[in-house]
Protein backbone atom coordinates (compact mmCIF):
# COMPACT_ATOMS: atom_id res chain seq x y z
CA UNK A 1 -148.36 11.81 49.04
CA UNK A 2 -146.07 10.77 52.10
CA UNK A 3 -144.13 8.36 50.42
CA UNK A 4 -144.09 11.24 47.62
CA UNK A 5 -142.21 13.74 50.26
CA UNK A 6 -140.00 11.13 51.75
CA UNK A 7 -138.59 10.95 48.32
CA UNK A 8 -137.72 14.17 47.61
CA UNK A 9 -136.42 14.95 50.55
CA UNK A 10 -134.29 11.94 49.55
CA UNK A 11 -133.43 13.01 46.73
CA UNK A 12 -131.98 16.24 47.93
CA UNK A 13 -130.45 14.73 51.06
CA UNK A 14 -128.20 12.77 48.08
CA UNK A 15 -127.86 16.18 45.88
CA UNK A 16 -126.09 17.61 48.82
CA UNK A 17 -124.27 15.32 49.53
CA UNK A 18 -122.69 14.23 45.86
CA UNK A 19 -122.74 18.26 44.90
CA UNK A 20 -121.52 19.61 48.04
CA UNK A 21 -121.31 23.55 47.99
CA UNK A 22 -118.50 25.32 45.99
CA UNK A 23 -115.36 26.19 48.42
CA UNK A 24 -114.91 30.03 48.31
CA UNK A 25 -111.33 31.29 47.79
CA UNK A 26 -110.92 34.15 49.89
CA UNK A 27 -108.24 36.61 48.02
CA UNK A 28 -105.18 38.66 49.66
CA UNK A 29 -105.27 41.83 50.20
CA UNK A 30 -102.12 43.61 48.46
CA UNK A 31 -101.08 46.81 49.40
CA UNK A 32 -98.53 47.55 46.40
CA UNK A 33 -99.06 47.91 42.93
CA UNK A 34 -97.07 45.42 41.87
CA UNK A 35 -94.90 42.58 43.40
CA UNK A 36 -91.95 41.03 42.25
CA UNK A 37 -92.39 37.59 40.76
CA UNK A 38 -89.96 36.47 42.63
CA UNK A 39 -90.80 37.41 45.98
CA UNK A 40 -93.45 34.89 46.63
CA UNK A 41 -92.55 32.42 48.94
CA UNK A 42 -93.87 28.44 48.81
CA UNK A 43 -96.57 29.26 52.13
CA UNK A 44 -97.73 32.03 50.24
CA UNK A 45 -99.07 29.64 47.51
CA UNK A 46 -101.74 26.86 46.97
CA UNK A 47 -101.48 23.81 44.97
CA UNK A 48 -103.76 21.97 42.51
CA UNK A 49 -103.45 18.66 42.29
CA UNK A 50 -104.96 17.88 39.12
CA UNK A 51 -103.22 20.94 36.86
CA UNK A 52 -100.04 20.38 39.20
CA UNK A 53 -99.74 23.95 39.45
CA UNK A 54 -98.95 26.20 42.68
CA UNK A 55 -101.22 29.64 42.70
CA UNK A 56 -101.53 33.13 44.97
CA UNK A 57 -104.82 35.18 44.38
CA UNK A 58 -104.49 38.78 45.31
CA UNK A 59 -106.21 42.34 44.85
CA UNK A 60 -106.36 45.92 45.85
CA UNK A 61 -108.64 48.40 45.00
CA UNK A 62 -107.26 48.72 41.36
CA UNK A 63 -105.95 45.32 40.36
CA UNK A 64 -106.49 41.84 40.19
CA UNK A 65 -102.75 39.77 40.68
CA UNK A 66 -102.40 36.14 39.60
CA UNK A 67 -99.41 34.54 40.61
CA UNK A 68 -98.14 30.61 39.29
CA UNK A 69 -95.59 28.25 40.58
CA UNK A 70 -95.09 25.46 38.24
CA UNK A 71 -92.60 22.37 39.18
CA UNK A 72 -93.87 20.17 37.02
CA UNK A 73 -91.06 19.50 34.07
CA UNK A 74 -94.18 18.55 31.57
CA UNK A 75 -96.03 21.24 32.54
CA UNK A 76 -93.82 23.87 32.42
CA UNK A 77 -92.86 22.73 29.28
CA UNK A 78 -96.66 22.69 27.82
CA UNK A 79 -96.63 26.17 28.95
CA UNK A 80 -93.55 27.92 27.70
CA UNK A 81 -94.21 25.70 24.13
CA UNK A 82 -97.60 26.00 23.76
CA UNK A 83 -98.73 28.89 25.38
CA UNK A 84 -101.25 29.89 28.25
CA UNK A 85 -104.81 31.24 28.67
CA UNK A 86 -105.86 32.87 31.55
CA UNK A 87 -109.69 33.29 31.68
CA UNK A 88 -111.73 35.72 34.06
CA UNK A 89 -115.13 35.85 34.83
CA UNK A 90 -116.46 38.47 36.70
CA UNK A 91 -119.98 36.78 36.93
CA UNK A 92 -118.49 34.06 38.59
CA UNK A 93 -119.94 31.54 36.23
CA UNK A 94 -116.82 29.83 34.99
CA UNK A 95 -117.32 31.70 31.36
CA UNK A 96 -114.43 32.41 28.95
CA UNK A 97 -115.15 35.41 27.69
CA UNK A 98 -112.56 37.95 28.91
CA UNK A 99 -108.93 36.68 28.82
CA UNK A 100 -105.04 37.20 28.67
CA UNK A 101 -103.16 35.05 26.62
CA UNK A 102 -99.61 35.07 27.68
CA UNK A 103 -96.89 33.33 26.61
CA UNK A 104 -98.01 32.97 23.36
CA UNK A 105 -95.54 29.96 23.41
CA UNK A 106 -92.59 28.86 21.02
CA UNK A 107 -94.27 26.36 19.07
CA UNK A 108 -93.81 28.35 16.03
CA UNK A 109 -90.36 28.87 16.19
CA UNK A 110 -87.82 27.63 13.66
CA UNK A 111 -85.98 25.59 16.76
CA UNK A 112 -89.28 24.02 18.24
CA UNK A 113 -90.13 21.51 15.00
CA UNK A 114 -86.69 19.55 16.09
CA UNK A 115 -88.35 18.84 19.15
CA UNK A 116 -91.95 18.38 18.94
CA UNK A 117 -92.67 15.38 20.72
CA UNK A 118 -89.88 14.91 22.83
CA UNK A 119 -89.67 14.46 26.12
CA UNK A 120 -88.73 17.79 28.58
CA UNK A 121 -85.07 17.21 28.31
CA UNK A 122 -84.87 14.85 25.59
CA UNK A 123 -82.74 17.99 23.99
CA UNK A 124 -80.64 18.22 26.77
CA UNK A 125 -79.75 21.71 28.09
CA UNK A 126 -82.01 21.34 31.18
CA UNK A 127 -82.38 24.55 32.27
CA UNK A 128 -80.49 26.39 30.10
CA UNK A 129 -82.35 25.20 27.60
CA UNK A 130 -85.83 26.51 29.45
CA UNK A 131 -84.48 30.07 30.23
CA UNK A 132 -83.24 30.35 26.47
CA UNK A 133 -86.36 29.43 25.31
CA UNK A 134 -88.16 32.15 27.69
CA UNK A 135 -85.72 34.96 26.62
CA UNK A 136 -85.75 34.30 22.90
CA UNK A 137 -89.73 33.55 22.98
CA UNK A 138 -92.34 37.04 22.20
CA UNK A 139 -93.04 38.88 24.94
CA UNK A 140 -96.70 40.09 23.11
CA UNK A 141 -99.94 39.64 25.04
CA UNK A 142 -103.33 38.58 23.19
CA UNK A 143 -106.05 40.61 25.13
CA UNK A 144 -109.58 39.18 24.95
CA UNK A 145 -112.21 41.12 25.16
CA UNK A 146 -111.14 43.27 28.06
CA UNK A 147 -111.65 46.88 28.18
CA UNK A 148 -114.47 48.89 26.08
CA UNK A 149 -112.82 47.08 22.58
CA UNK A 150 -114.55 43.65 21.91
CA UNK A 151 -112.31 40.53 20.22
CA UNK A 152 -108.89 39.75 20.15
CA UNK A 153 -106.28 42.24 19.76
CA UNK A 154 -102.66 42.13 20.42
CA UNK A 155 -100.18 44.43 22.78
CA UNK A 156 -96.90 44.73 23.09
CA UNK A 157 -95.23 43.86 27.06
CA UNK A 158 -94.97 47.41 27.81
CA UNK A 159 -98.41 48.84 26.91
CA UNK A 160 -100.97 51.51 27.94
CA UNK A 161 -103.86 49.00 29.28
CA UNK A 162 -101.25 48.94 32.67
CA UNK A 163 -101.17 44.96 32.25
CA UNK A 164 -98.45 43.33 33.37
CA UNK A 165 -97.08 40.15 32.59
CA UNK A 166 -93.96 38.27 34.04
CA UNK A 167 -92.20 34.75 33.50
CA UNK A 168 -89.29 33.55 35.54
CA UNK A 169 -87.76 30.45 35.37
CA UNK A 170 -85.68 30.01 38.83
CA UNK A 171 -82.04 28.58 40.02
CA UNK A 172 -84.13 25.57 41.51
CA UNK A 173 -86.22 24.74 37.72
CA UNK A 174 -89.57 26.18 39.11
CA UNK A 175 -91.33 28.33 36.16
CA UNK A 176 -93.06 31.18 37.64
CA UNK A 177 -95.58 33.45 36.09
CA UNK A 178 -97.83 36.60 36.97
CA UNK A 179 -100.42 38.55 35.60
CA UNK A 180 -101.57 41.92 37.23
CA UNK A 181 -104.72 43.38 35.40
CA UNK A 182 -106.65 46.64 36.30
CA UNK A 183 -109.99 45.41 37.25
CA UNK A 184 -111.89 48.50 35.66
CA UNK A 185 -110.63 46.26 32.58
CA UNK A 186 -112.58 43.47 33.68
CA UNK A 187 -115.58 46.02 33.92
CA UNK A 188 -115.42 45.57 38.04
CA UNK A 189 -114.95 47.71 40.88
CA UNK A 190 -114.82 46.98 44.75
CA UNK A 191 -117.38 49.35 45.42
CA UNK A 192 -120.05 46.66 43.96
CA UNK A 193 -121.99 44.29 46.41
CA UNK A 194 -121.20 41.51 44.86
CA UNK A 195 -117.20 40.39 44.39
CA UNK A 196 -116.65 37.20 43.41
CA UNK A 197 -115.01 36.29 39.89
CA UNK A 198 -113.80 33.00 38.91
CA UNK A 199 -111.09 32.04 36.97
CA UNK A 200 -109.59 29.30 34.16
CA UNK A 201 -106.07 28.62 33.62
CA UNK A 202 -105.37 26.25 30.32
CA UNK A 203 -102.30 25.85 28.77
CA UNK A 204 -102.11 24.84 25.21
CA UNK A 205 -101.36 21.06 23.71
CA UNK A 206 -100.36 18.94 20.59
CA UNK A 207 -103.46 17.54 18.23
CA UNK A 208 -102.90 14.09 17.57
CA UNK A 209 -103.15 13.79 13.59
CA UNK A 210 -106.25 12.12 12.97
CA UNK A 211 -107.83 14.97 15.17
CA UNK A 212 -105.26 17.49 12.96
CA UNK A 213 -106.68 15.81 9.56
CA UNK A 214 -110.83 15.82 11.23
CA UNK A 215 -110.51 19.73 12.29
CA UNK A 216 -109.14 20.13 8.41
CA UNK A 217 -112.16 18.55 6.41
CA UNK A 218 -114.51 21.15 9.10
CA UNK A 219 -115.40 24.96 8.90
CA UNK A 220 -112.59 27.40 8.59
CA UNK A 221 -112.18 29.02 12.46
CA UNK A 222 -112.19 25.20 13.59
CA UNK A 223 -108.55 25.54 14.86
CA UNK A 224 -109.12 28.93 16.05
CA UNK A 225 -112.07 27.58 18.24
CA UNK A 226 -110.05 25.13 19.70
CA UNK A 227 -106.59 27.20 20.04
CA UNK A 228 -108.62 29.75 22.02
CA UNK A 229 -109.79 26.95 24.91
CA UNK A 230 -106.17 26.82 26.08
CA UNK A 231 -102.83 28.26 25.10
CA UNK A 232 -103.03 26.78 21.86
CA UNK A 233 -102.46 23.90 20.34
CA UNK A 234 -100.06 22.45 17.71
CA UNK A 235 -99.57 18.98 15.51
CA UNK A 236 -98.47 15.70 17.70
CA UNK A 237 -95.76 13.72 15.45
CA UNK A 238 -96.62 10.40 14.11
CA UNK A 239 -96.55 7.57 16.54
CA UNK A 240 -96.62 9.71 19.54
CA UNK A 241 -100.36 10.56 19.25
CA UNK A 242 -101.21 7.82 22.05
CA UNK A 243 -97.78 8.43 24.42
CA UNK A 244 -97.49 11.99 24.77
CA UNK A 245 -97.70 14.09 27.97
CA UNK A 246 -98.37 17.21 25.32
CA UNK A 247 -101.80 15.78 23.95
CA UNK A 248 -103.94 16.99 26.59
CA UNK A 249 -103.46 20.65 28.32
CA UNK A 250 -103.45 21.71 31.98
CA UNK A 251 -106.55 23.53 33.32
CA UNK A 252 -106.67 25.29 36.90
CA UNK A 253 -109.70 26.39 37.29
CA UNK A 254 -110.43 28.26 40.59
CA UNK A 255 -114.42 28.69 40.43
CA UNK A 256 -115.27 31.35 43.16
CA UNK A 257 -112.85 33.92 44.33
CA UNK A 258 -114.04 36.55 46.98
CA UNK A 259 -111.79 39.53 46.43
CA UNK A 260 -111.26 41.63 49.87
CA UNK A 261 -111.79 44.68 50.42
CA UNK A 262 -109.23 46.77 53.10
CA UNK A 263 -110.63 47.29 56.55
């Protein structure tokens, strides 16, 4: 029975240590309604390694305000082509459920098939070529399941949910984004005990044919399923399948936020 107890405590010495505890992300408090996208500056933000993406976290008593900082040439370029998904979870339990899809990206353009697979400025243009892209790209934003209507439903950049969404791509090439939501559209309020949310970040990314051709033979809503874990996603050219930075997404994930409350 000893030796029983000596193991288990064991055990969970070595389950603390491999799992430690979950880092909370305290938010900032914002007085304003809204903040310029641009007004940021690099302290203000956080970086994550693995997406390569700078964020800001930030609340009041009405909204929720998610600011990016990309750098990243392949990254920004998997977002403005392919799209982005921002998931929130009021739970805090990592779920994507409730989510803003914006950009929608310009994969389906007429101009983006002559330069599928290419390399970030394998067009040329450099940034030029970027902010074109951003101004000629749709400004719509996929809504899911936010507010009292369930599903997926689509509204245009000025709209009466008071959701806002920016993209700005600097003088220096760094692609910034926001999103400010109302949080009574998440179903949350600060006057509740508990505050903590998490959040997902995925941009889309190219299928690889074989994977194009496997999803094909499946169920119809296959690519739906899959478009609706990221951005979106869109066919890889032949031969590229193995090379491409655009294969795989980006994912942020940020899994408990605290938001604050003003003194």
């Amino acid at each position: 029975m000893k030796s029983l107890s000596i193991y288990l405590t064991f055990i969970g010495i070595l389950l603390f240590i491999i799992c430690p505890a979950q880092e909370t992300l305290i938010s900032n408090w914002q007085d304003a309604n809204h903040t310029e996208i641009a007004s940021l500056v690099s302290s203000d933000y956080q970086y994550d390694k693995n997406s390569k993406i700078y964020y800001h976290i930030s609340n009041n008593t009405e909204k929720l305000f998610i600011h990016l900082k990309v750098e990243d040439q392949t990254t920004q370029q998997k977002l403005i082509r392919f799209g982005l998904t921002t998931w929130i979870d009021i739970s805090g339990k990592n779920k994507k459920k409730q989510g803003v899809k914006f950009p929608q990206g310009t994969r389906n353009n007429r101009n983006e098939s002559s330069t599928r697979g290419r390399s970030p400025n394998a067009s040329g243009g450099g940034n030029n070529a970027l902010k074109m892209s951003i101004e000629n790209m749709s400004k719509d934003i996929e809504l899911i399941n936010l507010g009292a209507e369930k599903g997926k439903r689509t509204v245009a950049v000025n709209n009466d949910e008071n959701i806002i969404t920016e993209l700005l791509l600097t003088d220096s090439n760094h692609l910034l984004f926001a999103l400010e939501i109302p949080l009574e559209q998440l179903g949350k309020n600060l006057t509740e005990a508990e505050t903590n949310l998490s959040i997902n970040i995925e941009t889309g990314f190219m299928v690889p044919p074989a994977q194009q051709s496997t999803n094909t033979g499946r169920a119809s809503g296959r690519m739906s399923r899959t478009g609706s874990r990221g951005g979106g996603s869109a066919r890889l050219g032949q031969g590229n399948q193995a090379s491409s930075p655009f294969s795989t997404p980006s994912r942020l994930r940020i899994k408990q936020i605290q938001l604050v409350q003003k003194n």
